[in-house]
Protein backbone atom coordinates (compact mmCIF):
# COMPACT_ATOMS: atom_id res chain seq x y z
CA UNK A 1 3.46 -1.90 0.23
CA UNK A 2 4.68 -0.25 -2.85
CA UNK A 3 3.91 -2.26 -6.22
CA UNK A 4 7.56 -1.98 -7.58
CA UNK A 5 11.05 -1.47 -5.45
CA UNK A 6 12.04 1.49 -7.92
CA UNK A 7 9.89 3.52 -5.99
CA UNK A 8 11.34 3.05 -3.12
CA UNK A 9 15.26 3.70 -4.03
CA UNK A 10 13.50 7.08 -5.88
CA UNK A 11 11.90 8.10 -3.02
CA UNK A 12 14.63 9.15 0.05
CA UNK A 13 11.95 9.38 3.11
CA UNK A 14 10.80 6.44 1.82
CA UNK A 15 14.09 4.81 1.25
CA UNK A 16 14.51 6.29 5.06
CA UNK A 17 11.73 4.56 6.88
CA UNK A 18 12.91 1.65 5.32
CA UNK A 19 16.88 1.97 6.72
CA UNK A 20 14.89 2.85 9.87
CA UNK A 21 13.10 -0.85 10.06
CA UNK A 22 10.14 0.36 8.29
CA UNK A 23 8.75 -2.72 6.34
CA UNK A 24 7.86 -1.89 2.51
CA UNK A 25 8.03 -4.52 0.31
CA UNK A 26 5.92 -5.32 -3.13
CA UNK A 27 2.94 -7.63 -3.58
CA UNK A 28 4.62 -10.55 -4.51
CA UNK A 29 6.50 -9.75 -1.12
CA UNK A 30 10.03 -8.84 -2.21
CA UNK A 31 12.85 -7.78 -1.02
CA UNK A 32 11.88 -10.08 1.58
CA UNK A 33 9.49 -12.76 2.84
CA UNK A 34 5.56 -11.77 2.48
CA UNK A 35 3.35 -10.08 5.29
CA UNK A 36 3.32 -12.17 8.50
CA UNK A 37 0.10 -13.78 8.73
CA UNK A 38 -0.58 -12.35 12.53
CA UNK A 39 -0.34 -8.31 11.10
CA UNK A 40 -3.02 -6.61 12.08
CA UNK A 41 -2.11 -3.08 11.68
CA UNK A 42 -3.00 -0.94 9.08
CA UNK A 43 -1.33 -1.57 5.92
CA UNK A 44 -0.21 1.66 3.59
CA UNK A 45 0.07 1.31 -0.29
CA UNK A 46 1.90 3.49 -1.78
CA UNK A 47 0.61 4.90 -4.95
CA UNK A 48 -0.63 1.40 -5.93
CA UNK A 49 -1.70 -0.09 -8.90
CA UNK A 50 -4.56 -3.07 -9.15
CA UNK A 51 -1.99 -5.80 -7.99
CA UNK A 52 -1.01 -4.00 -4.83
CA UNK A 53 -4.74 -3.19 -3.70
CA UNK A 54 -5.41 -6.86 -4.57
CA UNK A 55 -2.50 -8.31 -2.68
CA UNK A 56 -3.08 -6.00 0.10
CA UNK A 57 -6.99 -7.04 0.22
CA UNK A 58 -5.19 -10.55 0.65
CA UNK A 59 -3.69 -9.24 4.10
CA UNK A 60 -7.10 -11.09 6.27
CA UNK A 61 -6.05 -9.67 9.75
CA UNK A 62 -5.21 -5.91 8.67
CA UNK A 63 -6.96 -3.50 10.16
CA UNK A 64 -7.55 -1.15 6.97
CA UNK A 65 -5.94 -0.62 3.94
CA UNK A 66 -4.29 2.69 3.28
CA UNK A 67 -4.25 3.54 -0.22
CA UNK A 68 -2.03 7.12 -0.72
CA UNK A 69 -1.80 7.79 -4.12
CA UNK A 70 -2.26 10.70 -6.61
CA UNK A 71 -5.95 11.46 -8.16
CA UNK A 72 -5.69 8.39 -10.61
CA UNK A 73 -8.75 7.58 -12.16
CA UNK A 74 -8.62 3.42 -12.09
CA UNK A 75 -8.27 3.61 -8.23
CA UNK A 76 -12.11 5.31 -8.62
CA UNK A 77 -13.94 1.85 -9.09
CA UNK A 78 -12.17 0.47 -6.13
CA UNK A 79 -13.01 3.28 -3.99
CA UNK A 80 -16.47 3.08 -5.06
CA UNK A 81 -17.01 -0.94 -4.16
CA UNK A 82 -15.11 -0.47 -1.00
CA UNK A 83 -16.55 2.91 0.09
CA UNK A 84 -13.34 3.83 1.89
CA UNK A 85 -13.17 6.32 4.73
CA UNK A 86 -11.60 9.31 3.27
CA UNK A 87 -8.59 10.59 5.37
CA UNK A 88 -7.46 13.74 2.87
CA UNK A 89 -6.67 15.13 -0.42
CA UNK A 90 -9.22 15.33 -2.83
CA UNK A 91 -12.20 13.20 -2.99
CA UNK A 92 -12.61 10.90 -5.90
């Protein structure tokens, strides 16, 4: 989940994974229909803002959310109510 489709056309691995099959779409579910309500894998965001965590938090049967993102500084009081396992990069 990315929280705009101009990331994805800027981004050529991730314009790959998508030409592979890879599913990325935004939080209001574009370019195609939302996440199937039987997904239970772990769902990536992509550098996201507030409306991707919150649309991903929406996702009831995922299996963790997967926030990859630089060290921005409003993603802090999320990590902080959540308490996130830390996979990498710098803690914040």
């Amino acid at each position: 989940m990315v929280p705009h489709l101009d990331l994805v056309e800027g981004t050529p691995w991730l314009r790959r994974l998508r030409v592979r099959g890879s599913r990325v779409i935004t939080p209001t579910g574009t370019p195609g229909p939302p996440i199937p309500d039987d997904f239970t894998g772990p769902l990536i965001t992509l550098h996201p803002d507030p409306a991707t965590l919150e649309a991903a938090e929406q996702v009831r049967k995922a299996r963790g959310i997967v926030a990859v993102s630089g060290n921005d500084d409003w993603l802090r009081p999320w990590v902080a109510t959540h308490q996130p396992e830390r996979l990498g990069g710098v803690p914040l």
